[in-house]
Protein backbone atom coordinates (compact mmCIF):
# COMPACT_ATOMS: atom_id res chain seq x y z
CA UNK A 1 85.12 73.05 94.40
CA UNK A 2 88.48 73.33 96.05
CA UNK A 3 89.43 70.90 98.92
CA UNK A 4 92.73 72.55 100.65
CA UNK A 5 92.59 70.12 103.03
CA UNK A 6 90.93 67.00 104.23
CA UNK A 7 88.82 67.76 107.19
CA UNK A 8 89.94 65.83 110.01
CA UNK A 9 88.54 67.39 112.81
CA UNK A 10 91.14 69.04 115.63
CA UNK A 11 91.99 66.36 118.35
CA UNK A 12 91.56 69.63 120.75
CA UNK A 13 87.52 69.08 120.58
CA UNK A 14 86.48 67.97 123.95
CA UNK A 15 84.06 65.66 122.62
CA UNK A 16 86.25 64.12 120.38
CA UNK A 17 88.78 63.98 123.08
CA UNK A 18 86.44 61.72 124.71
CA UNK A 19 85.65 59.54 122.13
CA UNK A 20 89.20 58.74 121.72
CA UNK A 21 89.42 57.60 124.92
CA UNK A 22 86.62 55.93 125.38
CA UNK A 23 88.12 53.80 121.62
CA UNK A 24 91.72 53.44 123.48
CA UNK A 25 90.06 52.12 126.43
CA UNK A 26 88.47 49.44 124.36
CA UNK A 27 91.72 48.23 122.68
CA UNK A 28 90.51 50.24 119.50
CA UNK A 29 92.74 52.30 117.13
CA UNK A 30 91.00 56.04 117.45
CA UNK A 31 92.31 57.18 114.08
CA UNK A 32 90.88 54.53 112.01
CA UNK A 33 87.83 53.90 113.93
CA UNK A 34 87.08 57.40 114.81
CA UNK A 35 89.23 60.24 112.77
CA UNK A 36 88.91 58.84 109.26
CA UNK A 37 85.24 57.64 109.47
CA UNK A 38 84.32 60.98 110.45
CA UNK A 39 86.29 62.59 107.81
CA UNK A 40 85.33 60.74 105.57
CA UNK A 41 81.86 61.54 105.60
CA UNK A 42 82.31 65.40 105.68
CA UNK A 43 84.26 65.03 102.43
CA UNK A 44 81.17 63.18 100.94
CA UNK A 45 78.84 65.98 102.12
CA UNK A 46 81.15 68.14 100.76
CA UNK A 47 80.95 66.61 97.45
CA UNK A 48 77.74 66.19 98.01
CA UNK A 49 76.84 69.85 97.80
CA UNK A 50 78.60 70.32 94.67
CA UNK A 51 77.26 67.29 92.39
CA UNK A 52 73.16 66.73 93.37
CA UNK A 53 71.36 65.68 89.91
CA UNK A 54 72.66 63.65 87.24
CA UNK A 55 73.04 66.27 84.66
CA UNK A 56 75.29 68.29 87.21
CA UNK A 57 78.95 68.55 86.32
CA UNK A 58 81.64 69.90 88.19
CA UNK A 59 85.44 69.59 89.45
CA UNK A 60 86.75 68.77 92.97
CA UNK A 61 90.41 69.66 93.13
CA UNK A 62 91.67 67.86 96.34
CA UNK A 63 94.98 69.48 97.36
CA UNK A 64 95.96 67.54 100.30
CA UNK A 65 98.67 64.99 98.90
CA UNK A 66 97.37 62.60 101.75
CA UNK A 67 94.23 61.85 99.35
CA UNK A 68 96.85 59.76 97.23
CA UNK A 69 99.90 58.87 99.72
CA UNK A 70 98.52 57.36 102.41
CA UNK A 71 96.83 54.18 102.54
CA UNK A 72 93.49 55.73 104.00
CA UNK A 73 93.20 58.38 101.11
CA UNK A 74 91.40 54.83 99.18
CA UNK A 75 88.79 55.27 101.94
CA UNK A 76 87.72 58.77 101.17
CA UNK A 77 87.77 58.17 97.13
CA UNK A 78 85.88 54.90 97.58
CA UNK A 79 83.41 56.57 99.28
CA UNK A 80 81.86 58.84 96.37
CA UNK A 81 80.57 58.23 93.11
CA UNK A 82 83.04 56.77 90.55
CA UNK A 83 84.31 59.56 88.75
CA UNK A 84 86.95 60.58 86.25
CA UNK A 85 90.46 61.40 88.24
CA UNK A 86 92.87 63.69 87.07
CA UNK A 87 96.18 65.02 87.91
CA UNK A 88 96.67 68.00 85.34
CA UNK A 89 95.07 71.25 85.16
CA UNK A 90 95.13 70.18 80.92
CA UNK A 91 92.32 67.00 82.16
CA UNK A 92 90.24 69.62 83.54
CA UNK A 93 90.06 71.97 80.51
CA UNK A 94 89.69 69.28 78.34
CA UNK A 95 86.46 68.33 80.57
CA UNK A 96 85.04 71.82 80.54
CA UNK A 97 85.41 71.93 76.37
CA UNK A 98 83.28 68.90 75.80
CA UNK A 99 79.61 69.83 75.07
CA UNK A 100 77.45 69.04 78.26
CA UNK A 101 75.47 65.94 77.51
């Protein structure tokens, strides 16, 4: 699976539009309490879709630098599965050429 981006949703969305507002009004911080919850749990259904049993294997490449950068990138690894992390195409063939348990 191939992640080009994370998936924030577009600020343009009326309905988040509102919901922004209605967190500003509040004295709340829309990005944190908002934007990166919600992304956050469209990249686990993502993953989700990918990995379902326990004998399932596969690789997520994540290309959006942001996953490793920024201090809310934690917040989206955190919230899968603890899993092997790798930053070389070599990790993943290696992964791929040992037998499947």
């Amino acid at each position: 699976m191939i992640i080009t981006r994370l998936p924030f949703q577009s600020p343009d969305d009326p309905v988040l539009d509102a919901r922004i507002r209605h967190c500003r009004a509040r004295g709340g911080n829309p990005f944190f309490h908002i934007q990166v919850p919600d992304a956050v749990m469209q990249f686990r259904q993502g993953i989700g879709r990918l990995i379902r049993s326990k004998t399932d294997r596969g690789v997520v490449a994540i290309l959006d630098s942001r996953i490793r950068k920024k201090g809310y990138g934690k917040e989206f690894l955190a919230s899968v599965p603890p899993c092997r992390v790798a930053s070389h195409l070599d990790e993943v063939r290696q992964f791929f050429s040992k037998p499947h348990p």
